[in-house]
C-alpha atoms as a PDB file:
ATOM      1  CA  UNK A   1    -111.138  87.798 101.595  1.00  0.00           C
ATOM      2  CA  UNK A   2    -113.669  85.606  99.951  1.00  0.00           C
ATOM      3  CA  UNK A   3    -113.153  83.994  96.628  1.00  0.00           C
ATOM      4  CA  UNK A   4    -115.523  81.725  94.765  1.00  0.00           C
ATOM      5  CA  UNK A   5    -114.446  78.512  93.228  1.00  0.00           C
ATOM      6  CA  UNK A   6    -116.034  77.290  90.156  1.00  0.00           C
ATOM      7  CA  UNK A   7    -115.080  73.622  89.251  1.00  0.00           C
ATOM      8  CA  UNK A   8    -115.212  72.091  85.603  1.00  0.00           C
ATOM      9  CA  UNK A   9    -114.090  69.059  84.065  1.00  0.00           C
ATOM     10  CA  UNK A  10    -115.079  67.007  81.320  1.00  0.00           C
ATOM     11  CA  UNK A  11    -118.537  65.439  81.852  1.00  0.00           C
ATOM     12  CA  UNK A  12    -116.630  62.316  80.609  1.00  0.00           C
ATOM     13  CA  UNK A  13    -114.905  62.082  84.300  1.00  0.00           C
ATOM     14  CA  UNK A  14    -118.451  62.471  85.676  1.00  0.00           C
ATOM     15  CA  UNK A  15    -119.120  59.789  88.529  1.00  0.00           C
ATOM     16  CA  UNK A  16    -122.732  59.377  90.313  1.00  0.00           C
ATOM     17  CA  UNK A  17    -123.762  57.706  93.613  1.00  0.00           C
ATOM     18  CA  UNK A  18    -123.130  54.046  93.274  1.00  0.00           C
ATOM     19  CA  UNK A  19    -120.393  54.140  90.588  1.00  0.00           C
ATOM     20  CA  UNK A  20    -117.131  52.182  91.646  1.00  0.00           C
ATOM     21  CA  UNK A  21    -115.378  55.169  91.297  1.00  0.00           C
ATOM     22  CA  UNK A  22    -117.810  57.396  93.378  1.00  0.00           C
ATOM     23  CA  UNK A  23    -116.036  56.704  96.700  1.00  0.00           C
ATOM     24  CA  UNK A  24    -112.238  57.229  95.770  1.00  0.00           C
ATOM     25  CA  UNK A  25    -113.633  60.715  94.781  1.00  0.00           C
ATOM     26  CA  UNK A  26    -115.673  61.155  97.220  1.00  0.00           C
ATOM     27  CA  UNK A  27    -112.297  60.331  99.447  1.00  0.00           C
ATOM     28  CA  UNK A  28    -110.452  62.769  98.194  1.00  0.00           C
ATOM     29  CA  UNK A  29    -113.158  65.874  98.597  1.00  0.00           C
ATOM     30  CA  UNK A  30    -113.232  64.446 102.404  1.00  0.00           C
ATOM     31  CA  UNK A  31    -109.554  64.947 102.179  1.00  0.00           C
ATOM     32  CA  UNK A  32    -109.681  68.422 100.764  1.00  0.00           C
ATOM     33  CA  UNK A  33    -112.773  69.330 103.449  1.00  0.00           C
ATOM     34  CA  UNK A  34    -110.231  68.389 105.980  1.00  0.00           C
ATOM     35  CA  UNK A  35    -107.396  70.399 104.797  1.00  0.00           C
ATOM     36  CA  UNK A  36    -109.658  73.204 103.883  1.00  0.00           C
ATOM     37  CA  UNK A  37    -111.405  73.031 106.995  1.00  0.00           C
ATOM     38  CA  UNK A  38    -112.688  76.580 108.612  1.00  0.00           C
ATOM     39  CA  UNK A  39    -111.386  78.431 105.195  1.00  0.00           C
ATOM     40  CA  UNK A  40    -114.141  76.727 103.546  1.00  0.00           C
ATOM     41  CA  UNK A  41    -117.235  78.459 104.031  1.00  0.00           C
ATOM     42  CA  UNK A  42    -119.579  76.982 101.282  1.00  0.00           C
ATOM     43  CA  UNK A  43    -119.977  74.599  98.640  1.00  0.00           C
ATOM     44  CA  UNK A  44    -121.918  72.117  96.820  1.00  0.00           C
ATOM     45  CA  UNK A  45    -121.396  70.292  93.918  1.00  0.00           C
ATOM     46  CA  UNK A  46    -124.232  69.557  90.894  1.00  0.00           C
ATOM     47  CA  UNK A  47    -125.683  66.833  89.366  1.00  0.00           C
ATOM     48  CA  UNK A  48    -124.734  66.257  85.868  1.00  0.00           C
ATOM     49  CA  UNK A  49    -124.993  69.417  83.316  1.00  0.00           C
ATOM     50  CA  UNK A  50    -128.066  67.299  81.012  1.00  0.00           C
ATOM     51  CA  UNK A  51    -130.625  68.015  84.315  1.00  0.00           C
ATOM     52  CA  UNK A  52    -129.857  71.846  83.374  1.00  0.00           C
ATOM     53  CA  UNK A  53    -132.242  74.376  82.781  1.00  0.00           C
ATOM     54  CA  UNK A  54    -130.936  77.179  80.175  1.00  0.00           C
ATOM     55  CA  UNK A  55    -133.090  80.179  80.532  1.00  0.00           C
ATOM     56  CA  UNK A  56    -132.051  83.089  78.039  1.00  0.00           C
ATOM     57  CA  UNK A  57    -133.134  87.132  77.560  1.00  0.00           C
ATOM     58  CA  UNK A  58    -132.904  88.530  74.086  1.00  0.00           C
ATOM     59  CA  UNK A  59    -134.443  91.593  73.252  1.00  0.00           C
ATOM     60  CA  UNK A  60    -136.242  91.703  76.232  1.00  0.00           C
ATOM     61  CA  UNK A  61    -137.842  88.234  75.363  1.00  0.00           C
ATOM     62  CA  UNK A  62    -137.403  85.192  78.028  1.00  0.00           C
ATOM     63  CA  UNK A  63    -136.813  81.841  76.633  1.00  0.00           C
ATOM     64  CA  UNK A  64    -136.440  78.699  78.570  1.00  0.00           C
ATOM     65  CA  UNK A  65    -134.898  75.281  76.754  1.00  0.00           C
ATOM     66  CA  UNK A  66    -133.653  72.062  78.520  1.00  0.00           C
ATOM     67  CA  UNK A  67    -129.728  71.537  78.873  1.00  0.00           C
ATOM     68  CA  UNK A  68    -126.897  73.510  80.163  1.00  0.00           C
ATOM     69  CA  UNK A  69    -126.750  77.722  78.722  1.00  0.00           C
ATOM     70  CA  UNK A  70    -122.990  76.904  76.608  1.00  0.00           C
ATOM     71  CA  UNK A  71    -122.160  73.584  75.259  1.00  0.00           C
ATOM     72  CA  UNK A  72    -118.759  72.283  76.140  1.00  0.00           C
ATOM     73  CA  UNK A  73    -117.048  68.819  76.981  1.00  0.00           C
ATOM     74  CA  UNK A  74    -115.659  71.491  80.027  1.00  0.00           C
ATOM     75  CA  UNK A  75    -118.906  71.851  82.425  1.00  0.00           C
ATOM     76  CA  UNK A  76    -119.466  73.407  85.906  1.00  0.00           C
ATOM     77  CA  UNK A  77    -119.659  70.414  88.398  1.00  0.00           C
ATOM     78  CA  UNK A  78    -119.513  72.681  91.335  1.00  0.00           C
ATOM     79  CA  UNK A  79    -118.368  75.293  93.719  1.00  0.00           C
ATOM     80  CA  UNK A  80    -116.450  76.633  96.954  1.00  0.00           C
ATOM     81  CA  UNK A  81    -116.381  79.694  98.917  1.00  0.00           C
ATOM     82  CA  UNK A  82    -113.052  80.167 100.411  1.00  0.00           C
ATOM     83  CA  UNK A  83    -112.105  82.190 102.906  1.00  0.00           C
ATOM     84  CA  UNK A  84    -108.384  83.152 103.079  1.00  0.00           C
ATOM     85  CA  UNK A  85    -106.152  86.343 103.211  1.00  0.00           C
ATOM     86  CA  UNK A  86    -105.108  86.231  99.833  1.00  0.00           C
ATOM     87  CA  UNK A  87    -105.100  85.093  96.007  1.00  0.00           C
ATOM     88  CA  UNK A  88    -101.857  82.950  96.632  1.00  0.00           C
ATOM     89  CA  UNK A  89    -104.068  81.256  99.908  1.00  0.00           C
ATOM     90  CA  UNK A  90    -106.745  80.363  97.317  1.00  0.00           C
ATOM     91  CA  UNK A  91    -104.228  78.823  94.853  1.00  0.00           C
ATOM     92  CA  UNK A  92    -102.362  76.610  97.400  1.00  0.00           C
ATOM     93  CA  UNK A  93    -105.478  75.340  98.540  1.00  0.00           C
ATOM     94  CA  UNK A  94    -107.150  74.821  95.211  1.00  0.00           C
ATOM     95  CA  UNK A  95    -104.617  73.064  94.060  1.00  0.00           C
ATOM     96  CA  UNK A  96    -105.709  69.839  96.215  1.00  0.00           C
ATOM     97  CA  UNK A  97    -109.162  69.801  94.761  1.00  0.00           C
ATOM     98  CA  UNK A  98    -109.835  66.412  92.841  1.00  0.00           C
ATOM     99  CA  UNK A  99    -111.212  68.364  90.251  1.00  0.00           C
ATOM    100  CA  UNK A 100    -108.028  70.676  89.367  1.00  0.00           C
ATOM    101  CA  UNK A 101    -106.246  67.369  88.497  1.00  0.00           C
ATOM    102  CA  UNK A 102    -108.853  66.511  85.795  1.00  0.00           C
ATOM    103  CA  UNK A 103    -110.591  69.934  84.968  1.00  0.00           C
ATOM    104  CA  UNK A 104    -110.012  73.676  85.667  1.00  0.00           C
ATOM    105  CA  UNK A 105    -110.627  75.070  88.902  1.00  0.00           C
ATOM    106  CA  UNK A 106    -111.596  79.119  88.460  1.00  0.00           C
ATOM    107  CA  UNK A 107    -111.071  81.485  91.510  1.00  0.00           C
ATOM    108  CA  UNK A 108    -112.820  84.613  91.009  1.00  0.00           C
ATOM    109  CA  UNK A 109    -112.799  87.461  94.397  1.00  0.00           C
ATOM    110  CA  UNK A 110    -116.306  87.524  95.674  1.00  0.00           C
ATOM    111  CA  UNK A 111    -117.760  91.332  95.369  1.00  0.00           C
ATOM    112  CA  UNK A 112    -120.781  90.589  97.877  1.00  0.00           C
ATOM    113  CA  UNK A 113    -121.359  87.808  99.429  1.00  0.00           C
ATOM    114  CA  UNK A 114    -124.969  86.400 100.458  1.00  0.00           C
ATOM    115  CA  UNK A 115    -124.179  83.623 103.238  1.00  0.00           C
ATOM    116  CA  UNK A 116    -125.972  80.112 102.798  1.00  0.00           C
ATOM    117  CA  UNK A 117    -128.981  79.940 104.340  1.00  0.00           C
ATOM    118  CA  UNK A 118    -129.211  77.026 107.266  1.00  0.00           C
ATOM    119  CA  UNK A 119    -132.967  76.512 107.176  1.00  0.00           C
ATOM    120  CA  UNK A 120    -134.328  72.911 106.546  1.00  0.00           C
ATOM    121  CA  UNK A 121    -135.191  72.243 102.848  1.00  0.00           C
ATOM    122  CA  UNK A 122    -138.784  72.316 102.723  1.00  0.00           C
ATOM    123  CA  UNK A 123    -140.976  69.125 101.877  1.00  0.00           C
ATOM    124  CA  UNK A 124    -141.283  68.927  98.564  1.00  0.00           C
ATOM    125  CA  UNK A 125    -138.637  71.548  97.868  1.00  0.00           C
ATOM    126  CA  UNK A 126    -135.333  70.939  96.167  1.00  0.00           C
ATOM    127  CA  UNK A 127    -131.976  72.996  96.239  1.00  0.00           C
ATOM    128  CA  UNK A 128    -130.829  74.780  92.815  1.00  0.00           C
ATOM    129  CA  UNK A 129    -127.632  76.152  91.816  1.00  0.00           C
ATOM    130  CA  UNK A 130    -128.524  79.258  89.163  1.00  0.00           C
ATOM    131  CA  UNK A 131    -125.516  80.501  87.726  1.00  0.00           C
ATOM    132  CA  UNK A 132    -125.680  84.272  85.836  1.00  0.00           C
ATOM    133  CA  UNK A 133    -124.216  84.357  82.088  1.00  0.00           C
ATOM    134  CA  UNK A 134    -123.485  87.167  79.991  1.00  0.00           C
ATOM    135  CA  UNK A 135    -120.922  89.447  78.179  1.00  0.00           C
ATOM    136  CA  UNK A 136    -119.043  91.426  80.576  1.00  0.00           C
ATOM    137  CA  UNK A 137    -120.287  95.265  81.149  1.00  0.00           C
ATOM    138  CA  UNK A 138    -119.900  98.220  83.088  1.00  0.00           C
ATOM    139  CA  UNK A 139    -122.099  96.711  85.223  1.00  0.00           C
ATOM    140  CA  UNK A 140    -119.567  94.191  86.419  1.00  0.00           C
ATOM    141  CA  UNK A 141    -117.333  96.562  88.251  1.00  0.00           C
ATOM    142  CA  UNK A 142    -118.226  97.447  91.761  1.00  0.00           C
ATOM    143  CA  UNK A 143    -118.568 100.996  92.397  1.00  0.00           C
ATOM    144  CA  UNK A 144    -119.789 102.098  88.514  1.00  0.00           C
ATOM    145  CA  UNK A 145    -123.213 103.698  88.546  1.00  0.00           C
ATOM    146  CA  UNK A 146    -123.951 100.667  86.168  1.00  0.00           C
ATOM    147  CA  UNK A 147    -122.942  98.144  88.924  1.00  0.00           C
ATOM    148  CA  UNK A 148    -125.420 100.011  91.732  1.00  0.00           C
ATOM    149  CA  UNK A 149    -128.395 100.069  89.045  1.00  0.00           C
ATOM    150  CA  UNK A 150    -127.747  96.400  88.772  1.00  0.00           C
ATOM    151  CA  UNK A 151    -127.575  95.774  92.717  1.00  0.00           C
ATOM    152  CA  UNK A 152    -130.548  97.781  93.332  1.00  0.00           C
ATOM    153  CA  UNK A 153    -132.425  95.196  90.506  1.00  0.00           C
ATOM    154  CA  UNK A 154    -130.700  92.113  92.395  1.00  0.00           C
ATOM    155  CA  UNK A 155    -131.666  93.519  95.843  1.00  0.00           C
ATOM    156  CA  UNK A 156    -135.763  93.693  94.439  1.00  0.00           C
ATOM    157  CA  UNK A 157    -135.538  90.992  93.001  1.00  0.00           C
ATOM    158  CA  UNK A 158    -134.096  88.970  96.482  1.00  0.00           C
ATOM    159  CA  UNK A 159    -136.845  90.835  98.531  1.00  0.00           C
ATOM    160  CA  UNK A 160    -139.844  89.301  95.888  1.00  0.00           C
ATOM    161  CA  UNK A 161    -138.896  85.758  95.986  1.00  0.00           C
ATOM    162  CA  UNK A 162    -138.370  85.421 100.012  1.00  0.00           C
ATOM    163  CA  UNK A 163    -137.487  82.604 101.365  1.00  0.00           C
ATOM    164  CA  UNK A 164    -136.637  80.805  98.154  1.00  0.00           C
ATOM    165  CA  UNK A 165    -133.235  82.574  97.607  1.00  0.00           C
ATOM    166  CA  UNK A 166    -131.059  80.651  99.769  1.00  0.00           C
ATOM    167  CA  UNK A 167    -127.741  82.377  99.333  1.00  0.00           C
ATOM    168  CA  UNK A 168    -125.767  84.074  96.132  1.00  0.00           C
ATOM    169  CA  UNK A 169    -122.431  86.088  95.525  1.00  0.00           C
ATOM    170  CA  UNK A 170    -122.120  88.756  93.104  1.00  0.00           C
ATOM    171  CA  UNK A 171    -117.932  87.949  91.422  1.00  0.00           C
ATOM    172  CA  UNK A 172    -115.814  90.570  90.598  1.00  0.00           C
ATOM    173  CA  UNK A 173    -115.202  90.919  86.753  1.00  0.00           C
ATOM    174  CA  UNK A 174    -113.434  87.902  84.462  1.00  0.00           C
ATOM    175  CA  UNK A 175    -110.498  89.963  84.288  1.00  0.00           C
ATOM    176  CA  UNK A 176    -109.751  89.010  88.217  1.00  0.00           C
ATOM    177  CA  UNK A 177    -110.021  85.160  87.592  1.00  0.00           C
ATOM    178  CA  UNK A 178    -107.100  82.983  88.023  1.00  0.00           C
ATOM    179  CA  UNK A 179    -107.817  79.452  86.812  1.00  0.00           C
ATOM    180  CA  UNK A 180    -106.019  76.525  87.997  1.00  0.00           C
ATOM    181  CA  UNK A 181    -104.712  73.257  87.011  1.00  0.00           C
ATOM    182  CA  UNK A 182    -102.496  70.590  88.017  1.00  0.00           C
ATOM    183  CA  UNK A 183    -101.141  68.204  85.756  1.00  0.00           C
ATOM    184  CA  UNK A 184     -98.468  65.453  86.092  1.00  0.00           C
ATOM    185  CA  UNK A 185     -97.895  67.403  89.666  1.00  0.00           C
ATOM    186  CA  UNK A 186     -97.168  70.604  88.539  1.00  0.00           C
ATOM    187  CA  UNK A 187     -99.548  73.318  89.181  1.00  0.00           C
ATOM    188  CA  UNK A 188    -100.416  75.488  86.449  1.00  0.00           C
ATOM    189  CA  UNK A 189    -101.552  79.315  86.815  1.00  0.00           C
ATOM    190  CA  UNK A 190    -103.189  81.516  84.276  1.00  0.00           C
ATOM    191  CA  UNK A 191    -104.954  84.717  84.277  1.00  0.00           C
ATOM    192  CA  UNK A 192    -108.251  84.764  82.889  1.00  0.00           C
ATOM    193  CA  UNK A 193    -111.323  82.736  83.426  1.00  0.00           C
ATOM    194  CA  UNK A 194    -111.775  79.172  82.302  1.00  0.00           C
ATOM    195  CA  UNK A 195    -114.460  80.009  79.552  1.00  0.00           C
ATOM    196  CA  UNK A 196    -114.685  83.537  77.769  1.00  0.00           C
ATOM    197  CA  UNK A 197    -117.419  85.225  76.274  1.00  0.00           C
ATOM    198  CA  UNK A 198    -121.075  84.815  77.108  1.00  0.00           C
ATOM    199  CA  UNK A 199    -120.310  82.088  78.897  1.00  0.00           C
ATOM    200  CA  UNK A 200    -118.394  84.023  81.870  1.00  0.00           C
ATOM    201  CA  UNK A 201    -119.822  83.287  85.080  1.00  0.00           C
ATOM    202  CA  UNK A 202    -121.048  86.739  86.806  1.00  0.00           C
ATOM    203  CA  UNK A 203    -122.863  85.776  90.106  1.00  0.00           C
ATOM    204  CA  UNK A 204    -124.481  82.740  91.630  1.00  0.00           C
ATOM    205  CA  UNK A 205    -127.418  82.152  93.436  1.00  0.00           C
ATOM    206  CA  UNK A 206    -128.815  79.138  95.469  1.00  0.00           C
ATOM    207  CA  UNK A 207    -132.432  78.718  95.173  1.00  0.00           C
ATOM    208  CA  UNK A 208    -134.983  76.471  97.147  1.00  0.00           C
ATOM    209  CA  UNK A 209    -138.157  76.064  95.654  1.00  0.00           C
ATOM    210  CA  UNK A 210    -140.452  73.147  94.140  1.00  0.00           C
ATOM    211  CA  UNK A 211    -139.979  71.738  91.051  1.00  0.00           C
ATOM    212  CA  UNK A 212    -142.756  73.173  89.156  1.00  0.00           C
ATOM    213  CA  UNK A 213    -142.099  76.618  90.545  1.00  0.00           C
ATOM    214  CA  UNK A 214    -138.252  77.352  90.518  1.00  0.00           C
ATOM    215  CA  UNK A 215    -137.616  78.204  86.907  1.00  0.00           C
ATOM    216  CA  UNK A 216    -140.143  80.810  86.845  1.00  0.00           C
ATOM    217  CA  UNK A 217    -138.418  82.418  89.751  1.00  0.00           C
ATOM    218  CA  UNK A 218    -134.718  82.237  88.389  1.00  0.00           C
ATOM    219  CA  UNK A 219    -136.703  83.726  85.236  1.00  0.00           C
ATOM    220  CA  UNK A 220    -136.791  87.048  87.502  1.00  0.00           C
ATOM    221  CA  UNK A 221    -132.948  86.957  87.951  1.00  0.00           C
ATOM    222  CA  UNK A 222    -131.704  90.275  86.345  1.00  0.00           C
ATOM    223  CA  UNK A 223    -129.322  89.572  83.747  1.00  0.00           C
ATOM    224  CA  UNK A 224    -127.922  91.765  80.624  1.00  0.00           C
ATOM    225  CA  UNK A 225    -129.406  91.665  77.337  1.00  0.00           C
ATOM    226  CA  UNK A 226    -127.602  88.665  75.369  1.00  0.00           C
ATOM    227  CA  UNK A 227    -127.603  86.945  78.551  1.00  0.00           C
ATOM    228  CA  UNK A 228    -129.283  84.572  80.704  1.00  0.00           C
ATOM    229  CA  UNK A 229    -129.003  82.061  83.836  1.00  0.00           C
ATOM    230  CA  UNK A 230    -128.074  78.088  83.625  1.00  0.00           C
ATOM    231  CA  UNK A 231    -130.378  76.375  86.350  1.00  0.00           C
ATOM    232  CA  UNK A 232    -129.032  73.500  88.170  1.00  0.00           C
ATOM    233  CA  UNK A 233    -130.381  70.724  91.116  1.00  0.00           C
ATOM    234  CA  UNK A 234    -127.547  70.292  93.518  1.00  0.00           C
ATOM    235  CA  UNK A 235    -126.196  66.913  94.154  1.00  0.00           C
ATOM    236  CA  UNK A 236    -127.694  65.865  97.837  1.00  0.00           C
ATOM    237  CA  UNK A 237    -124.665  63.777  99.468  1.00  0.00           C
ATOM    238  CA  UNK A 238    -125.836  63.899 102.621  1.00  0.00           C
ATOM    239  CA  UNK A 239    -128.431  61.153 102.470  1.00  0.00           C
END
């Protein structure tokens, strides 16, 4: 079973390349990578939510401002597939994410899944995290004549922009999410997704595409009415 894990935590705890405190974190993701190991299928985490690109549909209308789509101290810092048997798997390993000690770690079951594409980044290209916003619908339950309408628009709009979709999963509704925390060593379980409202998380995509070209393509991303797509660079650690 694949679950997606969406990681938030105050942008207070942020740390960047070159901070002292960069490579104790950095340690304990390594550790968490190791202990993960094959179960962890994907992942990246994103640079801080201020690079964000909010693009929002009202009425029809497409509007595109700078900075994340919901304010909050709380912000998506990044993600993990998982691959494990069940939802108690998921927990026990979540648990030993650095960010569950700080933040909230959210594990929603994956609906479809869209594996990570292992091309080289292009030159001149850069890797994007867009993640899909909106009040939940019909539309989020597989197997609704409102969920295939939907797929059939995600499945277009895959097939127009090529090569520049690099991987996505569609999340089963809010009301599956189990967020996590552990505080003072005790791990904390609740039902329900770390944010409500228009802010729910409803699919991801991973997008590679220049600069000057990669918000007009997560422009195209179908979303509901009320709705829209926050656009984020991921955070290259491997150079």
């Amino acid at each position: 079973m694949h679950y997606m894990v969406l990681l938030y935590d105050n942008e207070a705890n942020a740390t960047m390349p070159g901070d002292p405190e960069f490579e104790a974190l950095m340690a304990g993701y390594t550790a968490f990578g190791e202990l993960g190991g094959t179960a962890i299928v994907g992942g990246d985490a994103l640079v801080p939510a201020e690079a964000s690109r909010a693009i929002r549909v009202t009425g029809g209308q497409v509007s595109v401002t700078d900075g994340p789509y919901a304010e909050s101290s709380e912000v998506l810092g990044g993600y993990y597939v998982l691959d494990v048997p069940t939802l108690d798997d998921a927990i026990e390993l979540v648990r030993h994410i650095p960010a569950t000690a700080t933040g909230s770690s959210e594990i929603r079951p994956i609906a479809m899944l869209m594996p990570p594409s292992t091309d080289p980044v292009p030159a001149g290209a850069v890797r994007y995290v867009a993640t899909i916003h909106g009040p939940t619908s019909e539309a989020d339950v597989p197997g609704t004549a409102a969920w295939d309408e939907r797929s059939a628009a995600h499945g277009r709009f895959a097939s127009e922009a090529g090569s520049a979709v690099a991987g996505g999963a569609a999340i089963q509704p809010s009301s599956t999410a189990s967020t996590v925390r552990v505080r003072d060593g005790e791990l904390l379980v609740t039902d329900g997704p770390f944010a409500e409202g228009a802010e729910v998380v409803g699919g991801v995509y991973l997008l590679t595409a220049a600069p000057d070209a990669v918000v007009d393509i997560a422009a195209r991303i179908p979303v509901p009415d009320g709705g829209g797509v926050d656009l984020r660079p991921i955070l290259e650690l491997g150079g």
